[in-house]
C-alpha atoms as a PDB file:
ATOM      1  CA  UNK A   1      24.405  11.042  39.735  1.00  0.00           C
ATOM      2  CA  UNK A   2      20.950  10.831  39.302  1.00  0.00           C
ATOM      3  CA  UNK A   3      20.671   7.484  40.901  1.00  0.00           C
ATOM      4  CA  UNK A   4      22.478   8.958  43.678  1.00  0.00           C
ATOM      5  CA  UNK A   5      20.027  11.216  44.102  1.00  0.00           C
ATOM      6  CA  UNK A   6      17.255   9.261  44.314  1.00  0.00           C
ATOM      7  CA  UNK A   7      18.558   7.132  46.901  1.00  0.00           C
ATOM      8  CA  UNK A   8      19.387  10.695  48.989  1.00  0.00           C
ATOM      9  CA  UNK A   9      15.481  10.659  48.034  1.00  0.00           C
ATOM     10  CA  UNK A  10      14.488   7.373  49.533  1.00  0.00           C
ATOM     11  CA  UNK A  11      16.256   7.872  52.613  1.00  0.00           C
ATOM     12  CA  UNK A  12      14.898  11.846  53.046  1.00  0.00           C
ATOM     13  CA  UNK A  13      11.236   9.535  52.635  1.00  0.00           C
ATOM     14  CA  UNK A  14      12.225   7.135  55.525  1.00  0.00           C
ATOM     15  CA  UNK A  15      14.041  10.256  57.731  1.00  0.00           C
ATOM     16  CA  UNK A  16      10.630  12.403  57.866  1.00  0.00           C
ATOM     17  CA  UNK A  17       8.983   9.725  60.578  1.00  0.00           C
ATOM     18  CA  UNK A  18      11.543  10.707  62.572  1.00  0.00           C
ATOM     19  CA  UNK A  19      13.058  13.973  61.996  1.00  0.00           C
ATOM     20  CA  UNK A  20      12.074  15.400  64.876  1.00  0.00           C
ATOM     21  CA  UNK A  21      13.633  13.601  67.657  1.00  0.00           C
ATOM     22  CA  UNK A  22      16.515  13.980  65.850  1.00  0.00           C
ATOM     23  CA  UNK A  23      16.873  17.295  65.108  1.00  0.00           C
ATOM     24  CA  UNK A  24      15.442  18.067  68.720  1.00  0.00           C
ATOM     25  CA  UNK A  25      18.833  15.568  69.752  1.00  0.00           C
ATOM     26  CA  UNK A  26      20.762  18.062  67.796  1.00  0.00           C
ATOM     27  CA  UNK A  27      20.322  20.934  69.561  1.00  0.00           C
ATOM     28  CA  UNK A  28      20.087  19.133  73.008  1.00  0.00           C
ATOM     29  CA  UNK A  29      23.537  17.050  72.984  1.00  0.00           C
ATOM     30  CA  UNK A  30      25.415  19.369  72.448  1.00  0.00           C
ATOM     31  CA  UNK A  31      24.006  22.253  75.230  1.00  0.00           C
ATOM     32  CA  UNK A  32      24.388  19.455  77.755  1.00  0.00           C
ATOM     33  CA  UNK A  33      27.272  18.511  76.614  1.00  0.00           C
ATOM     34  CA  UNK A  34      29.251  22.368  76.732  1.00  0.00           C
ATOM     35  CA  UNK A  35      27.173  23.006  79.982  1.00  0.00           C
ATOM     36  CA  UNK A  36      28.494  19.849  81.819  1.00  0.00           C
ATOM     37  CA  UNK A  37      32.066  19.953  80.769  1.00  0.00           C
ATOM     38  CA  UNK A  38      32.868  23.404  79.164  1.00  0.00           C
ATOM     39  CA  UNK A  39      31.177  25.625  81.394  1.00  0.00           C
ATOM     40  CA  UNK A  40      30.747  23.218  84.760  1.00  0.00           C
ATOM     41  CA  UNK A  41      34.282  21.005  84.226  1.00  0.00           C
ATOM     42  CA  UNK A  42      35.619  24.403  82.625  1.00  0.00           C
ATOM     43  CA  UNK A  43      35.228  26.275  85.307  1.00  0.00           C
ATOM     44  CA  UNK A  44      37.803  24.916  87.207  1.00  0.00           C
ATOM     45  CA  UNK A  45      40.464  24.695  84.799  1.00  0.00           C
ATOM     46  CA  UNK A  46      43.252  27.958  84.928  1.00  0.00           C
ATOM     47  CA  UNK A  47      43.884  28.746  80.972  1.00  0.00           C
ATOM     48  CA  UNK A  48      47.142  29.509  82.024  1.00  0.00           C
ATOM     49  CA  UNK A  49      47.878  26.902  83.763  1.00  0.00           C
ATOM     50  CA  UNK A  50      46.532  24.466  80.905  1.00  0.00           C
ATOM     51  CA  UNK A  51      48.351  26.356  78.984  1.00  0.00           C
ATOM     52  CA  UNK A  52      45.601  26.083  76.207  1.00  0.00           C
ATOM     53  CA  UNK A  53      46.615  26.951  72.572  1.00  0.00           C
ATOM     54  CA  UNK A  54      45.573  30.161  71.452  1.00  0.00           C
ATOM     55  CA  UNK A  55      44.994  31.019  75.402  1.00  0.00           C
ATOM     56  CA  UNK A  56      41.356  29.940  74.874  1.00  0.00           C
ATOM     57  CA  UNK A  57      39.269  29.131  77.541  1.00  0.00           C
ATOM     58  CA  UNK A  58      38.342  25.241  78.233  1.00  0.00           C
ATOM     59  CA  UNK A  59      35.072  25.975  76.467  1.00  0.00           C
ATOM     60  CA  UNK A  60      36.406  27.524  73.432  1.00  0.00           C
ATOM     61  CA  UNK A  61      38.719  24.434  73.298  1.00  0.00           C
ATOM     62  CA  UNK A  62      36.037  21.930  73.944  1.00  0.00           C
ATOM     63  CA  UNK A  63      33.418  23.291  71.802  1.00  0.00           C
ATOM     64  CA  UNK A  64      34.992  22.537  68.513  1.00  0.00           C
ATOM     65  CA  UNK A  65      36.547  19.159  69.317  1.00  0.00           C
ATOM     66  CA  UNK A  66      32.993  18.062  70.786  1.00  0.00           C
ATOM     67  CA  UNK A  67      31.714  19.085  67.004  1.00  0.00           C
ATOM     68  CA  UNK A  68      34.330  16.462  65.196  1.00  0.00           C
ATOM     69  CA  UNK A  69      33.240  14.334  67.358  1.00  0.00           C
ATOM     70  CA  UNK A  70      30.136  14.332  67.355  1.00  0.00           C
ATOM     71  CA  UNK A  71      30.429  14.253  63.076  1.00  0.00           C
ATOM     72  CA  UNK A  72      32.559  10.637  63.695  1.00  0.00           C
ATOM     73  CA  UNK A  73      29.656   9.471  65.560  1.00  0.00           C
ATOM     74  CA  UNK A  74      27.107  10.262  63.080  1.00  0.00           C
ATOM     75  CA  UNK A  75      29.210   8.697  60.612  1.00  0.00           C
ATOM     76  CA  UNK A  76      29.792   5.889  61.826  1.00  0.00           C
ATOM     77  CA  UNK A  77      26.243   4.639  63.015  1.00  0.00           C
ATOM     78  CA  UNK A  78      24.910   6.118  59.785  1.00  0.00           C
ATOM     79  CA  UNK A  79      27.318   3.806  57.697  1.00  0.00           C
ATOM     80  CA  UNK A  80      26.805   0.705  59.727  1.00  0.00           C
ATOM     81  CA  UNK A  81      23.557  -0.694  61.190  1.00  0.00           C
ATOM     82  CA  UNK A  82      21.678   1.414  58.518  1.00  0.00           C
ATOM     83  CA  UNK A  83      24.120  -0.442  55.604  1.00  0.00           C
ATOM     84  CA  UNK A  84      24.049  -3.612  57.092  1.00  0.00           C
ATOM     85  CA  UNK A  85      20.254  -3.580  57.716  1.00  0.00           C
ATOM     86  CA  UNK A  86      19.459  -2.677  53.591  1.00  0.00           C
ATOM     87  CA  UNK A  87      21.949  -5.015  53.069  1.00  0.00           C
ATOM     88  CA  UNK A  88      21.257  -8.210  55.029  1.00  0.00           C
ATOM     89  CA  UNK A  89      18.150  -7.877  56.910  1.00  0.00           C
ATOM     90  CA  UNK A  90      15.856  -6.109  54.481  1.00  0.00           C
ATOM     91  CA  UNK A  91      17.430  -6.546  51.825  1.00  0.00           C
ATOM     92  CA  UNK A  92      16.891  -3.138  50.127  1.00  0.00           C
ATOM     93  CA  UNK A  93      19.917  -3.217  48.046  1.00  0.00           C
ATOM     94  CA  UNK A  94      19.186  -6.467  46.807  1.00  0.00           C
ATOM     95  CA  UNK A  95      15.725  -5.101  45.729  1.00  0.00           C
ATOM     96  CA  UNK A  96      17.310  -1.409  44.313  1.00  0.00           C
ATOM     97  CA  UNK A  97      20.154  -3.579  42.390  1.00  0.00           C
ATOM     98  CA  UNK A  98      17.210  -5.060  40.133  1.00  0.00           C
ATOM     99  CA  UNK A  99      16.194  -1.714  39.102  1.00  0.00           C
ATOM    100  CA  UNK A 100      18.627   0.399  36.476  1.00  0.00           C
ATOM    101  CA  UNK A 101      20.302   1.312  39.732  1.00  0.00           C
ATOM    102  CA  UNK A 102      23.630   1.104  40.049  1.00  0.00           C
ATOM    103  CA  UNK A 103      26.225   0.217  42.551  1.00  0.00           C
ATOM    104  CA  UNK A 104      27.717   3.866  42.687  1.00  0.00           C
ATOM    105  CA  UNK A 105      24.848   5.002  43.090  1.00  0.00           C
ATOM    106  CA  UNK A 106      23.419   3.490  45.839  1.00  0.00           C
ATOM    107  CA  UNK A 107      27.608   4.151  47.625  1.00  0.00           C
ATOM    108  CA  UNK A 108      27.452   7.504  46.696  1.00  0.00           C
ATOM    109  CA  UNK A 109      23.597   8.115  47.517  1.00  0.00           C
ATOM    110  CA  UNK A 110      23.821   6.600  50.926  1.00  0.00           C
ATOM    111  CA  UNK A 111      27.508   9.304  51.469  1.00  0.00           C
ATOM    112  CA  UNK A 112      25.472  11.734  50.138  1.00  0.00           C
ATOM    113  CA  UNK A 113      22.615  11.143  52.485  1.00  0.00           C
ATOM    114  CA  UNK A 114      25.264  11.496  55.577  1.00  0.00           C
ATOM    115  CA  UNK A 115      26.542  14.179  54.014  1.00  0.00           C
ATOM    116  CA  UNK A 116      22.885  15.799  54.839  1.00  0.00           C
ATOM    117  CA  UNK A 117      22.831  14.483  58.693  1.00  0.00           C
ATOM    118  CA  UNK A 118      26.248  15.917  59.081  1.00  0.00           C
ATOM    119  CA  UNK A 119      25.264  19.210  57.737  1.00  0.00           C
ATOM    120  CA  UNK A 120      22.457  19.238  59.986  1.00  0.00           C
ATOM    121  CA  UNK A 121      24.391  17.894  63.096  1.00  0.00           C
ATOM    122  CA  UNK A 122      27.290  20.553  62.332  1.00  0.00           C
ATOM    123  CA  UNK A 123      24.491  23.708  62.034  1.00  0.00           C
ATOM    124  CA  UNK A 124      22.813  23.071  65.537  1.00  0.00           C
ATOM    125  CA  UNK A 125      26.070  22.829  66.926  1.00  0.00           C
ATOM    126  CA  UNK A 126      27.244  25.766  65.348  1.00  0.00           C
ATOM    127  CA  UNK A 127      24.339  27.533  66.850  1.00  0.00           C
ATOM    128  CA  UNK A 128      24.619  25.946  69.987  1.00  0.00           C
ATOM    129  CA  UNK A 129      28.101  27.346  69.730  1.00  0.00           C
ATOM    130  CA  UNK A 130      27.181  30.502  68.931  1.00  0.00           C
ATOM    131  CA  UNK A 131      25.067  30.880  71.723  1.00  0.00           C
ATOM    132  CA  UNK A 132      27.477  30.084  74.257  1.00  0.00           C
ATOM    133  CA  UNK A 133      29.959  32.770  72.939  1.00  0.00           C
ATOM    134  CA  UNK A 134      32.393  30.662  71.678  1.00  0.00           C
ATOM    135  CA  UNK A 135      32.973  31.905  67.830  1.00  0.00           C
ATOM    136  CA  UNK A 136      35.468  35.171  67.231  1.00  0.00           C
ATOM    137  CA  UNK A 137      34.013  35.709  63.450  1.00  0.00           C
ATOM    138  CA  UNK A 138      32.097  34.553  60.618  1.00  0.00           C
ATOM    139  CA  UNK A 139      34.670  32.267  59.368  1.00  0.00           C
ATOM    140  CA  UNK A 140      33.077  29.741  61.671  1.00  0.00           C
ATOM    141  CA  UNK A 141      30.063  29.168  59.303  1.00  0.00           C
ATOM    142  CA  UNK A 142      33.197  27.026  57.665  1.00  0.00           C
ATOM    143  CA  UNK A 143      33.188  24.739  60.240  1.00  0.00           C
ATOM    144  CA  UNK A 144      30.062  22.909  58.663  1.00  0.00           C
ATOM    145  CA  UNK A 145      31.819  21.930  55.785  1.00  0.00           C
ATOM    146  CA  UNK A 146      34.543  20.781  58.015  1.00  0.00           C
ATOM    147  CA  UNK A 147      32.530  18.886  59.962  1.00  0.00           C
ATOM    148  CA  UNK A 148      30.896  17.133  56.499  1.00  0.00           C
ATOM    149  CA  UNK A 149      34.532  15.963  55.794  1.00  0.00           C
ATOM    150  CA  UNK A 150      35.691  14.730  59.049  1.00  0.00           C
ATOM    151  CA  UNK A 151      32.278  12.640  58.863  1.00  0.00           C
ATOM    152  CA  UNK A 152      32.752  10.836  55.680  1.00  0.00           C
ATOM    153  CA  UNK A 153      36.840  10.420  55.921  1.00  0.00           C
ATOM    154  CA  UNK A 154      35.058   7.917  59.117  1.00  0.00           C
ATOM    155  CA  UNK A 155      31.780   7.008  56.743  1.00  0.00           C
ATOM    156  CA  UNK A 156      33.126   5.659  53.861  1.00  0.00           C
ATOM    157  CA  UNK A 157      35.705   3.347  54.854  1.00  0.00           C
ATOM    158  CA  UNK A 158      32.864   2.174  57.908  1.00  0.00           C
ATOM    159  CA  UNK A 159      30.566   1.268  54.974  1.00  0.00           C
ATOM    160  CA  UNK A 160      33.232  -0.816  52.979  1.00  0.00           C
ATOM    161  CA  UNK A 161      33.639  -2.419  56.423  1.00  0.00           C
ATOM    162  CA  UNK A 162      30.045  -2.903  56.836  1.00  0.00           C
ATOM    163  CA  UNK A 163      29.124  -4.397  53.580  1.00  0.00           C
ATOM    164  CA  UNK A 164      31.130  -7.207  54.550  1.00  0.00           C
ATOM    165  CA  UNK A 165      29.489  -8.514  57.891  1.00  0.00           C
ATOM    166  CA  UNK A 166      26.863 -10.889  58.113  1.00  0.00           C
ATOM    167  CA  UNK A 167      25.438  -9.487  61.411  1.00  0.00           C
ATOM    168  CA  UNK A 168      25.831  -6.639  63.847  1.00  0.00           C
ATOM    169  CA  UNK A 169      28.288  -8.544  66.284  1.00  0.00           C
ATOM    170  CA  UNK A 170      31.741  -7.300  65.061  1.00  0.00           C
ATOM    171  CA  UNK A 171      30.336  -3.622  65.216  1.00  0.00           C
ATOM    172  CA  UNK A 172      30.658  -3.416  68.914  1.00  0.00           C
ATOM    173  CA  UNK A 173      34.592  -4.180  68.479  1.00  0.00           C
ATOM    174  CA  UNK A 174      34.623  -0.950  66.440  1.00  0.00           C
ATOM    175  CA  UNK A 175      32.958   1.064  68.676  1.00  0.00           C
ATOM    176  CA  UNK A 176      34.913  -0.302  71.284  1.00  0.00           C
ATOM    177  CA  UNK A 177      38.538  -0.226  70.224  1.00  0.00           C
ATOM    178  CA  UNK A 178      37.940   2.258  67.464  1.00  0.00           C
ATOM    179  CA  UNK A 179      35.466   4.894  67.922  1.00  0.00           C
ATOM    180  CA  UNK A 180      35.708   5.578  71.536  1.00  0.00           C
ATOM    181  CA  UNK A 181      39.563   5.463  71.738  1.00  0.00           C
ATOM    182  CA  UNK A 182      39.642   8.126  69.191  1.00  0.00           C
ATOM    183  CA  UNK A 183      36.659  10.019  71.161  1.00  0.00           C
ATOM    184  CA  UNK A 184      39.042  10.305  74.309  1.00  0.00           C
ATOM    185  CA  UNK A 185      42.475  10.273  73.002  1.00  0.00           C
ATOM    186  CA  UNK A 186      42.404  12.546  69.512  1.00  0.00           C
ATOM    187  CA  UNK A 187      42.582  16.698  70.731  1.00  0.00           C
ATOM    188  CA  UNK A 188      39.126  16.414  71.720  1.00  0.00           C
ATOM    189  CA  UNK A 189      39.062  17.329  75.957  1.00  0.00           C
ATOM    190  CA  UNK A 190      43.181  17.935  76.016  1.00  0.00           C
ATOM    191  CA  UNK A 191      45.967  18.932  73.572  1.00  0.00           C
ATOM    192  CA  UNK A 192      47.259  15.367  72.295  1.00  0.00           C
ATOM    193  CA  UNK A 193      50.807  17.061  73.531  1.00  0.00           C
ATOM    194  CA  UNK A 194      50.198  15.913  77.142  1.00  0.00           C
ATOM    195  CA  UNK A 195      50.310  12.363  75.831  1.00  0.00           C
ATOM    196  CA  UNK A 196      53.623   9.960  75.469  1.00  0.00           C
ATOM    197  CA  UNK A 197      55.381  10.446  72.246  1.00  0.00           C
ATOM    198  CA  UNK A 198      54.498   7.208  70.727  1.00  0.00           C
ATOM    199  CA  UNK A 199      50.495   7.531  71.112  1.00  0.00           C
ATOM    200  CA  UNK A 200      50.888  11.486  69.930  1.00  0.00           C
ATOM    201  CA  UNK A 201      51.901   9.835  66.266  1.00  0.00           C
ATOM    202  CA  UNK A 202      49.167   6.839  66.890  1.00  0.00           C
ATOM    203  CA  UNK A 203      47.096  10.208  67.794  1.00  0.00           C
ATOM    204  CA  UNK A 204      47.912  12.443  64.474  1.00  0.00           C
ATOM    205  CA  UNK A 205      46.933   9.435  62.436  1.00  0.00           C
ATOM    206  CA  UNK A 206      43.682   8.864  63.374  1.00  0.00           C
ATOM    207  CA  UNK A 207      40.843  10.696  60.788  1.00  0.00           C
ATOM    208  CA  UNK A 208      39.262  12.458  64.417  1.00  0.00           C
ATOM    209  CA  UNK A 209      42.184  14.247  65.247  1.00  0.00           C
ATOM    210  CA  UNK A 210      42.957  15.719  61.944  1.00  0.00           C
ATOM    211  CA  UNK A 211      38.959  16.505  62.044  1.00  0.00           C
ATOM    212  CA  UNK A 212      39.210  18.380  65.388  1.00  0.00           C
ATOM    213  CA  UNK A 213      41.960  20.184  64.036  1.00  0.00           C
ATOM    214  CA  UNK A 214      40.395  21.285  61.290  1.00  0.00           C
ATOM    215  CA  UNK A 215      37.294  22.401  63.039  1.00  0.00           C
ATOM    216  CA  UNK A 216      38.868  23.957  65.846  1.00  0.00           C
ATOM    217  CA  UNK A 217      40.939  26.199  63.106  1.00  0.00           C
ATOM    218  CA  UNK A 218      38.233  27.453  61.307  1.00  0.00           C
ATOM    219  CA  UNK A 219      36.698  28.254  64.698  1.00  0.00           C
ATOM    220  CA  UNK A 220      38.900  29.680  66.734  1.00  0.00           C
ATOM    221  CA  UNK A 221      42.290  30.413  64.974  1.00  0.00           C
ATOM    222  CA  UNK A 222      43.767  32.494  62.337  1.00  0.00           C
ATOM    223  CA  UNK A 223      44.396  31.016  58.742  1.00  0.00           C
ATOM    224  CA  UNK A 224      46.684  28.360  58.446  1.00  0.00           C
ATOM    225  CA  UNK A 225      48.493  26.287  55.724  1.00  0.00           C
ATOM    226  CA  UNK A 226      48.153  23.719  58.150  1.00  0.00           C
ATOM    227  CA  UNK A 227      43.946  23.568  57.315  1.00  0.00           C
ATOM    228  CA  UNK A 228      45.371  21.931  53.802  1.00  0.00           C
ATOM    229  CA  UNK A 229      46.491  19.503  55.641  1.00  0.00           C
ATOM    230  CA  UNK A 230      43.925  17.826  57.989  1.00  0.00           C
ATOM    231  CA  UNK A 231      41.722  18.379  54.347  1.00  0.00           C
ATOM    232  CA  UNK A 232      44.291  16.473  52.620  1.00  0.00           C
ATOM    233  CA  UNK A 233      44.147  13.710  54.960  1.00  0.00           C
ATOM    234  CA  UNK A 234      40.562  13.858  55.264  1.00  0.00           C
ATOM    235  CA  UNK A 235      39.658  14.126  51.705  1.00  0.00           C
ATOM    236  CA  UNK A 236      42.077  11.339  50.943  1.00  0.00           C
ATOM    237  CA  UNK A 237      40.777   8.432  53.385  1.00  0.00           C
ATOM    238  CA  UNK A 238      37.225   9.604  52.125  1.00  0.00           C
ATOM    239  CA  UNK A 239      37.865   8.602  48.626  1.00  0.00           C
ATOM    240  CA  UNK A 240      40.055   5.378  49.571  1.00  0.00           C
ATOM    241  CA  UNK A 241      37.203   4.548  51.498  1.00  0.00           C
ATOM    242  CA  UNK A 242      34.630   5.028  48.472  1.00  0.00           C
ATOM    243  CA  UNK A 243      36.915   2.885  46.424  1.00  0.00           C
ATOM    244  CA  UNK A 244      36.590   0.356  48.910  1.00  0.00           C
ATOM    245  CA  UNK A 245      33.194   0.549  49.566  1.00  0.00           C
ATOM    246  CA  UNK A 246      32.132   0.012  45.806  1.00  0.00           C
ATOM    247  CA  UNK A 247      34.269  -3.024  45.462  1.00  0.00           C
ATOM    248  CA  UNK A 248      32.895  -4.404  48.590  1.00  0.00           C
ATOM    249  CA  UNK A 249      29.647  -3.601  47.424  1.00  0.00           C
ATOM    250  CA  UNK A 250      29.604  -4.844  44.329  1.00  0.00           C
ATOM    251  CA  UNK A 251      30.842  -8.536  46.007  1.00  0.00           C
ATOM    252  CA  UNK A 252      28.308  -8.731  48.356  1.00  0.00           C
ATOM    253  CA  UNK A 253      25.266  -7.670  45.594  1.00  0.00           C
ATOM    254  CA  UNK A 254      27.070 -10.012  43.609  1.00  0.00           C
ATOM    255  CA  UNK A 255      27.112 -13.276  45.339  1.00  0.00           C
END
């Protein structure tokens, strides 16, 4: 663990060059984003007409899916041109692995490190949030953690992934087919009830959806078994993915 820690360390040491923009991007997305399409797009969608659950408004709905999301796209660039670059092009693993580092530790440093983005991602946009209205009690303060778990059920299998390529190429054909089909089609901007049958199941299966669920309960909705669950699911592809990502690891440093 303590190795883990140091490489949350080294990456806190890179992250202070540029820790403004970023944070600055945190708080800035996500007002566009709610002002655009909750309150601008919102206003013209009837609640009862939608038929929205819970009879929230379009940007009660929206908020909390755009949060999940936005936790999936940390994730995933933080766990692959980051990965790949310490990994091929720099070759900071390679350098780490001759020191009494080990392979865990650099896996579970570098989740661990997300882990922080995601907290900080899921905190602005809580406040953003928070601004706008859109929370009905303190229970939302619980959609951090949420968000931290719907990021690394995406992270950790994405970094097994990425410890495998040889170059950046292949990563478009996740964004692509992956990321942004789950963006658009996963509970985020409509109930995934207004879809066919077969792509609702393709829909429930996919880590975003189960991550918008998740957030939007702890948001907006009274407790639920069904919170169990999404964290089930969640928790469960985030330590099949760790599994993989330490054997993949471990061949690559290997070779």
């Amino acid at each position: 663990m303590i190795g883990a820690i140091r490489m949350v360390q080294r990456n806190a040491l890179v992250y202070r060059h540029v820790w403004r923009g970023s944070v600055f991007s945190s708080f800035l997305q996500p007002t566009l984003f709610l002002l655009a399409m909750g309150v601008g797009l919102g206003a013209m969608i009837d609640p009862r007409v939608a038929a929205l659950p819970g009879g929230v408004s379009y940007l009660e709905f929206l908020a909390p899916g755009l949060l999940a999301a936005a936790a999936m796209q940390t994730a995933t660039f933080e766990s692959t041109y980051p990965v790949l670059g310490k990994m091929t092009w720099h070759h900071n693993y390679d350098a780490i692995s001759a020191t009494p580092m080990r392979t865990s530790d650099l896996v579970l440093g570098e989740l661990m490190w997300i882990a922080v983005r995601l907290a900080t991602v899921g905190t602005a946009f809580v406040l953003v949030m928070t601004v706008f209205g859109i929370p009905r009690s303190a229970r939302v303060l619980m959609a951090v953690p949420a968000t931290i778990l719907t990021g690394l059920a995406l992270a950790a299998p994405v970094m097994a992934y990425a410890a495998t390529r040889k170059n950046s190429s292949t990563f478009n054909v996740l964004y692509r087919f992956g990321v942004t089909p789950m963006f658009l089609f996963s509970g985020v901007f409509f109930p995934i009830s207004r879809l066919p049958d077969p792509l609702q199941r393709i829909a429930w299966g996919t880590p975003l959806f189960h991550g918008v669920e998740l957030v939007r309960g702890v948001t907006l909705g009274p407790m639920s078994w069904l919170w169990l669950v999404h964290a089930g699911y969640l928790t469960g592809l985030t330590g099949i993915g760790i599994a993989a990502a330490l054997r993949t690891f471990r061949r690559r440093l290997s070779a």
